[in-house]
N, C-alpha and C. Protein backbone atom coordinates (compact mmCIF):
# COMPACT_ATOMS: atom_id res chain seq x y z
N UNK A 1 -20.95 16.60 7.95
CA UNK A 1 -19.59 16.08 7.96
C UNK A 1 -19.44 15.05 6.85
N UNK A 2 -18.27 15.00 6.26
CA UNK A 2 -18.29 14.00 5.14
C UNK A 2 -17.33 12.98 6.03
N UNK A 3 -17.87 12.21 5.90
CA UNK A 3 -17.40 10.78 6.15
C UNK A 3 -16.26 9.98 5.98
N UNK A 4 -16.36 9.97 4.48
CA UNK A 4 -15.74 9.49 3.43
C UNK A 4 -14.74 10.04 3.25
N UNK A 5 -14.26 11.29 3.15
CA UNK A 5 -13.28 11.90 3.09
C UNK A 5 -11.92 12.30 4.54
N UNK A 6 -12.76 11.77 5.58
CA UNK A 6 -12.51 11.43 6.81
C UNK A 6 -11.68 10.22 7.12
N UNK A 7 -12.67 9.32 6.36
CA UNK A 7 -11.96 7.90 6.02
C UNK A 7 -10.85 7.68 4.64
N UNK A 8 -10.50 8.22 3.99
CA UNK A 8 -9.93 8.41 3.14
C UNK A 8 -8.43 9.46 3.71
N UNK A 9 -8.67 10.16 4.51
CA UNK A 9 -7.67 10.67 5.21
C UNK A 9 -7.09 9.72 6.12
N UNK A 10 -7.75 8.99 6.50
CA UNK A 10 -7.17 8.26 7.57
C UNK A 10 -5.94 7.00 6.40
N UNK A 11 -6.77 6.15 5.46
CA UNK A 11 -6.71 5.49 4.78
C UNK A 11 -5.15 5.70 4.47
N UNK A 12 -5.09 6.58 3.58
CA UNK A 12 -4.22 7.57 3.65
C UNK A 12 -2.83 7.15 4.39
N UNK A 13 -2.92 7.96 5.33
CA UNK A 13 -2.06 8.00 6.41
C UNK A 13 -2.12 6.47 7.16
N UNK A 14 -2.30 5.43 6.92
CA UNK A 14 -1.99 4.26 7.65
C UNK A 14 -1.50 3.92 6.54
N UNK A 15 -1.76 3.63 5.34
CA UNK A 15 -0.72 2.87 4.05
C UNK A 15 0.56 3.73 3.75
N UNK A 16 0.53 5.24 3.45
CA UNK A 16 1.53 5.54 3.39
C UNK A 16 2.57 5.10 4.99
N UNK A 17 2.26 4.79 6.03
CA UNK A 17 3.29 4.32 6.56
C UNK A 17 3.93 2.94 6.74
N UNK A 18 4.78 2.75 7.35
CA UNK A 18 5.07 0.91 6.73
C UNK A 18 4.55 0.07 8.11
N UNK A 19 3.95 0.47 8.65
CA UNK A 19 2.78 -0.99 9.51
C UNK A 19 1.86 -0.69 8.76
N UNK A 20 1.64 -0.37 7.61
CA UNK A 20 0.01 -0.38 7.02
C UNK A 20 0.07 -2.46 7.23
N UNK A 21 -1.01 -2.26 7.61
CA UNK A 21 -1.21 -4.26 6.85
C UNK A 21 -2.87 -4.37 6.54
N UNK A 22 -3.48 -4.84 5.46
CA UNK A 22 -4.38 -4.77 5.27
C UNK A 22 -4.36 -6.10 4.88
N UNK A 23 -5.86 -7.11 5.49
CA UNK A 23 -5.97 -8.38 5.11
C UNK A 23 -6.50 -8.25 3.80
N UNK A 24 -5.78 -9.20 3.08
CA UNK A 24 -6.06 -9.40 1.99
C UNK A 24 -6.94 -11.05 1.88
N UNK A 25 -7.94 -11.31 0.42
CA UNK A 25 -8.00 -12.78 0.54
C UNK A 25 -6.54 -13.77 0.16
N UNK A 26 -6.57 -14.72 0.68
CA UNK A 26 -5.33 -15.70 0.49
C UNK A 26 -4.48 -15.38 -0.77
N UNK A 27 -4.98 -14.90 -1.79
CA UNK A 27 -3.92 -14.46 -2.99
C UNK A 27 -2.77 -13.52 -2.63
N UNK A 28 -2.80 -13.04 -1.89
CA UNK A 28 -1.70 -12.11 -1.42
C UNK A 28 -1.86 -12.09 -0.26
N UNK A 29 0.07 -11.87 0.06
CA UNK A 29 0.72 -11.51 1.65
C UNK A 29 0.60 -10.40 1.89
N UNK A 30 1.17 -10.11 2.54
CA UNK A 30 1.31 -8.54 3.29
C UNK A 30 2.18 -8.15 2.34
N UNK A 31 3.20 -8.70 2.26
CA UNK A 31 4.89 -7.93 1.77
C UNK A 31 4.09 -7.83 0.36
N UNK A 32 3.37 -8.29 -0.51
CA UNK A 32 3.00 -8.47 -1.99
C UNK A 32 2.32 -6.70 -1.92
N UNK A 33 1.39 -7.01 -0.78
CA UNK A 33 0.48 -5.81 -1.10
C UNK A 33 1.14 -4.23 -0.62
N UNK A 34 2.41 -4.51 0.27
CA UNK A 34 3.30 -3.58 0.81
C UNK A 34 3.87 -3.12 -0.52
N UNK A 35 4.42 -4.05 -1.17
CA UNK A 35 5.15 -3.53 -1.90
C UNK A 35 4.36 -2.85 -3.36
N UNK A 36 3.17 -3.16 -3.37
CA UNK A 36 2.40 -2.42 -4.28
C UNK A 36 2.01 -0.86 -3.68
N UNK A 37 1.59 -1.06 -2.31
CA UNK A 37 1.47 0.37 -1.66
C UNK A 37 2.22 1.51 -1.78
N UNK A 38 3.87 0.93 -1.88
CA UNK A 38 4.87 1.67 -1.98
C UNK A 38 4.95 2.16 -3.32
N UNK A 39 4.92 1.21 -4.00
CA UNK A 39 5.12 1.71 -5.32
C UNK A 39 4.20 3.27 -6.06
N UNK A 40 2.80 2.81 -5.39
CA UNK A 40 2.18 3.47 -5.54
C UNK A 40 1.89 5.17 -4.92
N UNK A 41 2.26 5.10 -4.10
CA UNK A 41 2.75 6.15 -3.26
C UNK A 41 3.90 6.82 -3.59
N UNK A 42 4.53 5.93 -3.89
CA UNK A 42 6.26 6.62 -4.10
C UNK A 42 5.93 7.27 -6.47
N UNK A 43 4.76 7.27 -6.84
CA UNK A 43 4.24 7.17 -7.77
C UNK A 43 5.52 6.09 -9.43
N UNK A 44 5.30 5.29 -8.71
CA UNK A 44 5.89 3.70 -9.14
C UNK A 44 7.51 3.92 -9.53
N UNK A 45 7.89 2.68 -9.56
CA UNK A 45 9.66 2.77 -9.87
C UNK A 45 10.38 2.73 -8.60
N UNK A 46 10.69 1.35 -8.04
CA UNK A 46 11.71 1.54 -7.14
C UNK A 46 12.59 0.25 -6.95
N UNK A 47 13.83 0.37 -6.47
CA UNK A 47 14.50 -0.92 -6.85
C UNK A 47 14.76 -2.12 -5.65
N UNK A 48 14.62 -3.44 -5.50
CA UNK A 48 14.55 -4.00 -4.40
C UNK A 48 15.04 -3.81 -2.96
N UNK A 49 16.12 -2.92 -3.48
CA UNK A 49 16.35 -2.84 -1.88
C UNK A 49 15.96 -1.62 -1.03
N UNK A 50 14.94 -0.85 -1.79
CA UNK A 50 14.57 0.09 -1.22
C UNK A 50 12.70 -0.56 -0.42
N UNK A 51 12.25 -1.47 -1.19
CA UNK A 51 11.52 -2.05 -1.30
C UNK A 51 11.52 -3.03 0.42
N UNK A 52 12.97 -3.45 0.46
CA UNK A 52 13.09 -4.08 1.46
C UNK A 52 13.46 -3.73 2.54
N UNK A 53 14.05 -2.05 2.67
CA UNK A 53 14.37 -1.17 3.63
C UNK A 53 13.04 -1.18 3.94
N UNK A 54 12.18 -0.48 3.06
CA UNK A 54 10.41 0.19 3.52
C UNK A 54 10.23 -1.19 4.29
N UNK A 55 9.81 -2.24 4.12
CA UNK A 55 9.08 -2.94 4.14
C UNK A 55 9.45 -3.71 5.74
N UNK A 56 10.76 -3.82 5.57
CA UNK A 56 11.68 -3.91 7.13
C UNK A 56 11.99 -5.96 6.91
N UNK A 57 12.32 -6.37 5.52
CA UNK A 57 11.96 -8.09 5.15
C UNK A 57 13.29 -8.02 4.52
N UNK A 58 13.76 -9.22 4.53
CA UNK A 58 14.90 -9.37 3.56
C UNK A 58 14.87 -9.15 1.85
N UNK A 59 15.93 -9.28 1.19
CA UNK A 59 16.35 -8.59 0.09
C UNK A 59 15.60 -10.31 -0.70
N UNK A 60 15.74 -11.41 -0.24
CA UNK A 60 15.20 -12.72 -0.76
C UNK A 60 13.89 -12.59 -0.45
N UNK A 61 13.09 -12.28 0.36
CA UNK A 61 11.44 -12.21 0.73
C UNK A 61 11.27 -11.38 -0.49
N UNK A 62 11.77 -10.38 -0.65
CA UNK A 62 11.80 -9.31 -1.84
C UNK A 62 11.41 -9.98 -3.13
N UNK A 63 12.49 -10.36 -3.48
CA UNK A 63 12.60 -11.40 -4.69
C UNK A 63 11.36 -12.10 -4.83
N UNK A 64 10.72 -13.22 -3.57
CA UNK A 64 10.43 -13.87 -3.59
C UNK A 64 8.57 -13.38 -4.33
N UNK A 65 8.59 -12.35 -3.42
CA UNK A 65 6.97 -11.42 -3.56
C UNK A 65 6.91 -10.72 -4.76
N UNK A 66 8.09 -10.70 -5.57
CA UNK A 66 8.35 -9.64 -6.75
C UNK A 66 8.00 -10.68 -7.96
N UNK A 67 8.40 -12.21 -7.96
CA UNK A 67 8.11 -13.30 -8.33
C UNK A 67 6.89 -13.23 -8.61
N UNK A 68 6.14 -13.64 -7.33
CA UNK A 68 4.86 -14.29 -7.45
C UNK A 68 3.89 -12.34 -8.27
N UNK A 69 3.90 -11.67 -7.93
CA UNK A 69 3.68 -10.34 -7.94
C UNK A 69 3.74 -10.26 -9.91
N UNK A 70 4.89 -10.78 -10.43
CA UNK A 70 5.01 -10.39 -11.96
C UNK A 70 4.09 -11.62 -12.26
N UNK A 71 3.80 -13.27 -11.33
CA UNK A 71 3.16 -14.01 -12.62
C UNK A 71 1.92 -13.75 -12.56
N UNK A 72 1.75 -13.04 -11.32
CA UNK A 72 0.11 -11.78 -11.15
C UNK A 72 -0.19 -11.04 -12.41
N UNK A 73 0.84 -10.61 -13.24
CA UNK A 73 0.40 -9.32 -13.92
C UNK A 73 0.85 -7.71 -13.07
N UNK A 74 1.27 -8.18 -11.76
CA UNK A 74 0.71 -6.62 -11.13
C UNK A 74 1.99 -5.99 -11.49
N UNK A 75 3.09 -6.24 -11.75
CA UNK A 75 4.48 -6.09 -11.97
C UNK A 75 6.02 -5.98 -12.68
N UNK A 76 6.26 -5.43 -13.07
CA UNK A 76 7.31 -5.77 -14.15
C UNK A 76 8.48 -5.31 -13.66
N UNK A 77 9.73 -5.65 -14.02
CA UNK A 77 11.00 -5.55 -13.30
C UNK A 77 11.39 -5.50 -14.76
N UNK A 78 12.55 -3.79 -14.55
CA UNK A 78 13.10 -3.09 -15.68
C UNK A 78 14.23 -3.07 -15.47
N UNK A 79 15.32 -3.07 -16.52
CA UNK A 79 16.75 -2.37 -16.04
C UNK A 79 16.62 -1.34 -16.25
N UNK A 80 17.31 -0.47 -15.24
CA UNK A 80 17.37 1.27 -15.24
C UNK A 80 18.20 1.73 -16.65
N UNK A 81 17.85 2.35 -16.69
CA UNK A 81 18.50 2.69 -17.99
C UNK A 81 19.51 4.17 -18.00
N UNK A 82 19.63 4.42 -16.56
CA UNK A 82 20.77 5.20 -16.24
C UNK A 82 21.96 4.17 -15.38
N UNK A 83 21.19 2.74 -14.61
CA UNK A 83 22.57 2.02 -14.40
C UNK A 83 21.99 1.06 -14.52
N UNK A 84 22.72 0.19 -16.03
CA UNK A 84 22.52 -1.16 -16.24
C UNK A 84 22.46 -1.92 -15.53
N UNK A 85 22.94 -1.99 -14.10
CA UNK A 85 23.53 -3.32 -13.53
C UNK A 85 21.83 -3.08 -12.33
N UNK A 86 21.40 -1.80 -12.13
CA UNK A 86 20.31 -1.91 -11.36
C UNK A 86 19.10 -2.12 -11.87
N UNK A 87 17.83 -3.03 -11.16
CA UNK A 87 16.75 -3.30 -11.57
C UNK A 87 15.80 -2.61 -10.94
N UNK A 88 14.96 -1.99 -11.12
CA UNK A 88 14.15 -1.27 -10.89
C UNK A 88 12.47 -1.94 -11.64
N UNK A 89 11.67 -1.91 -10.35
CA UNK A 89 10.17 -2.69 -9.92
C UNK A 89 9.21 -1.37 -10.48
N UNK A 90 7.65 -1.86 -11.27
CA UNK A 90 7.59 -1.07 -11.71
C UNK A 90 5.55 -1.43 -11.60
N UNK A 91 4.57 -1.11 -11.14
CA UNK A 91 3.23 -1.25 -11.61
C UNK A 91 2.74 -1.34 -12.20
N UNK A 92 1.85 -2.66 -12.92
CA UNK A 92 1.18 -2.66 -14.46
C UNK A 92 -0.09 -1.84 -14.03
N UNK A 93 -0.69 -1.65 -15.49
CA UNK A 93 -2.52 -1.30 -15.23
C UNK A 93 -2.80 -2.26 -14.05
N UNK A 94 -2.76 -3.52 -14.45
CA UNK A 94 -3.52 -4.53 -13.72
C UNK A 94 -2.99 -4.20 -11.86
N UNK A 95 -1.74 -4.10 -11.52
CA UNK A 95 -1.51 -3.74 -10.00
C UNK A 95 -2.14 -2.40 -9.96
N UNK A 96 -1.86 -1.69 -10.19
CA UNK A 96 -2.74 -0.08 -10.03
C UNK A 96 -3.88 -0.48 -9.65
N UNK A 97 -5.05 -0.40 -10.22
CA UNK A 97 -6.17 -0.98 -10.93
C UNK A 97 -6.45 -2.02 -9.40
N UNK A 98 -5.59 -2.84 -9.81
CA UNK A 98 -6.06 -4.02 -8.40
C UNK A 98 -5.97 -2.72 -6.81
N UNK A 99 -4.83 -2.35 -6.56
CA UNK A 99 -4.79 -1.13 -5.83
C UNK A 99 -5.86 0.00 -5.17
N UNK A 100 -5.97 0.53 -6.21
CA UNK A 100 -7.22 1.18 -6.12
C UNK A 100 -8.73 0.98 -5.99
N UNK A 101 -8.73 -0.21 -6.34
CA UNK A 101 -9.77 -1.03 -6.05
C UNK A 101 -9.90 -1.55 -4.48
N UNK A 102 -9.11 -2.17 -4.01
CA UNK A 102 -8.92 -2.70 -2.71
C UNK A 102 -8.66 -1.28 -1.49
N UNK A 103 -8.37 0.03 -2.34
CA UNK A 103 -8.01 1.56 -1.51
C UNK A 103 -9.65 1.86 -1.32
N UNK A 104 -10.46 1.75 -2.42
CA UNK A 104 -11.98 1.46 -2.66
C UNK A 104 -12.62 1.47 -1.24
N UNK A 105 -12.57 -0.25 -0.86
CA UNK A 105 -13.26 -1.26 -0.52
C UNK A 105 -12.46 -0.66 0.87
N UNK A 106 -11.51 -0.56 1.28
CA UNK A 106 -11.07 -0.58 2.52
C UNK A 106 -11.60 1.09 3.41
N UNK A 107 -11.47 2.01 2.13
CA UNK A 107 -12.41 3.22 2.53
C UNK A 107 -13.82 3.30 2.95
N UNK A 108 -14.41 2.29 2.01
CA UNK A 108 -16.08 2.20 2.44
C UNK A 108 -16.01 1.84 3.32
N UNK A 109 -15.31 0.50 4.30
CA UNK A 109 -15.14 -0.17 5.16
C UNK A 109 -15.12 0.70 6.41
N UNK A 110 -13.99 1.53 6.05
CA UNK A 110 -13.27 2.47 7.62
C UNK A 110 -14.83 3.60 7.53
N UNK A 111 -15.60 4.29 6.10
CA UNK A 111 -16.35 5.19 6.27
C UNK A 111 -17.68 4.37 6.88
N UNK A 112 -17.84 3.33 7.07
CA UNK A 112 -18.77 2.80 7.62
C UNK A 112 -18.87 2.68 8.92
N UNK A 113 -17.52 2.55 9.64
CA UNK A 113 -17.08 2.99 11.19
C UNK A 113 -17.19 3.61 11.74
N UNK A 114 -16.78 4.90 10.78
CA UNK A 114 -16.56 5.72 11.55
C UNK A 114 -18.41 6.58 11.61
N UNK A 115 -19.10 6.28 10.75
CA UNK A 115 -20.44 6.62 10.79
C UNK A 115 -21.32 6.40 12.02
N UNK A 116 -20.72 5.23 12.75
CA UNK A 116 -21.03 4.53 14.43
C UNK A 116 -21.10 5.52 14.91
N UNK A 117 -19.94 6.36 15.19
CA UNK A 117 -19.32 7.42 15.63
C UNK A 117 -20.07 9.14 15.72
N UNK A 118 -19.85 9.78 16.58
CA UNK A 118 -20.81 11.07 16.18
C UNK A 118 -19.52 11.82 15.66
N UNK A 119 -20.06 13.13 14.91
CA UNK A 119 -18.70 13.73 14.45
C UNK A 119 -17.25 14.32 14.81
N UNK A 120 -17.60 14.95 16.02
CA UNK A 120 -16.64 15.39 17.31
C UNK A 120 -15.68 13.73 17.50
N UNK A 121 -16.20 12.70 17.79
CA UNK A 121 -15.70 11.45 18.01
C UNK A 121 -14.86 10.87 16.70
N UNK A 122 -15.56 10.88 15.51
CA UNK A 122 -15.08 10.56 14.56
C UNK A 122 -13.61 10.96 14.25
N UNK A 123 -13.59 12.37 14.08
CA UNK A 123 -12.85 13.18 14.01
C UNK A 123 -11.50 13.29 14.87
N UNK A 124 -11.71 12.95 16.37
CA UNK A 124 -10.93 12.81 17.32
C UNK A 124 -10.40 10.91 17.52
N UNK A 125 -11.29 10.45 16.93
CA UNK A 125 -10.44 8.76 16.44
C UNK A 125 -9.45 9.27 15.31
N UNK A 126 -9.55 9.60 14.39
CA UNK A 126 -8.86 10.10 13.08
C UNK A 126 -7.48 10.44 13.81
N UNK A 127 -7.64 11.35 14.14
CA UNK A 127 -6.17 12.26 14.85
C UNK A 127 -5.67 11.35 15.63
N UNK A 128 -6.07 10.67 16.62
CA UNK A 128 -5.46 9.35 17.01
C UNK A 128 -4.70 8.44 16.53
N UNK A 129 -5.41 8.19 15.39
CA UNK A 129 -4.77 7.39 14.96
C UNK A 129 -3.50 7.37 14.36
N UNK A 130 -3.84 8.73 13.72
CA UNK A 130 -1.97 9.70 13.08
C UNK A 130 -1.47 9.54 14.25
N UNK A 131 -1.99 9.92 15.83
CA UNK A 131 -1.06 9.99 16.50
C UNK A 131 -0.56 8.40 17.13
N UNK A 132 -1.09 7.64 16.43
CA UNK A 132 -0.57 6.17 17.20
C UNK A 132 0.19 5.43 15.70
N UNK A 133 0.07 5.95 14.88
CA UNK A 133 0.67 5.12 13.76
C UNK A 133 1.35 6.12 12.79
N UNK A 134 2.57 6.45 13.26
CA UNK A 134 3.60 7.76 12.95
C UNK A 134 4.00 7.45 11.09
């Protein structure tokens, strides 16, 4: 049984939905790393208030994480260039990169769990969990 790919399915399916929350160290909130998840998933480009629908936070928390998020590097905020007046949020190397790195670390983490586990068990936590976190 592969493991890893077990955990990576799961991985998966808890970030693409919006209770993903993954502790981060003190450099980032939830909403910072939400809104990188999304981006990334949604394969980048989306404009704050879609950002703040997903996320279920106000349109100012938005702002506020989009802030700290660009003097990160992880972020850049574009005008659309089909409607001037909208801004559209966008992933540098450096957020990707940070992303995938922390998608990394949180996979080894869950494939290390689930290794406790015999395979029949493993397998039947997995599906659980899709079925508890829609």
């Amino acid at each position: 049984m592969d493991y890893k790919l077990l955990a990576e399915e799961m991985f998966e399916h808890v970030a693409r939905s919006n209770s993903a929350s993954f502790e981060e160290p003190v450099p980032f909130s939830r909403g910072e790393v939400g809104i990188l998840l999304y981006l990334l998933f949604r394969n980048n480009g989306a404009s704050a208030g879609e950002l703040s629908e997903f996320l279920a936070v106000s349109t100012g928390r938005i702002a506020s994480a989009l802030k700290t998020l660009e003097k990160k590097g992880l972020v850049l905020r574009c005008t659309d260039e089909g409607d001037r007046r909208r801004v559209l949020v966008y992933y540098t190397d450096a957020g990707k990169k940070f992303l995938l790195d922390r998608r990394a670390e949180h996979i080894a983490q869950t494939e290390q769990m689930l290794r406790r586990l015999s395979e029949r068990d493993a397998q039947e936590f997995v599906r659980l969990m899709k079925l508890l976190v829609p």
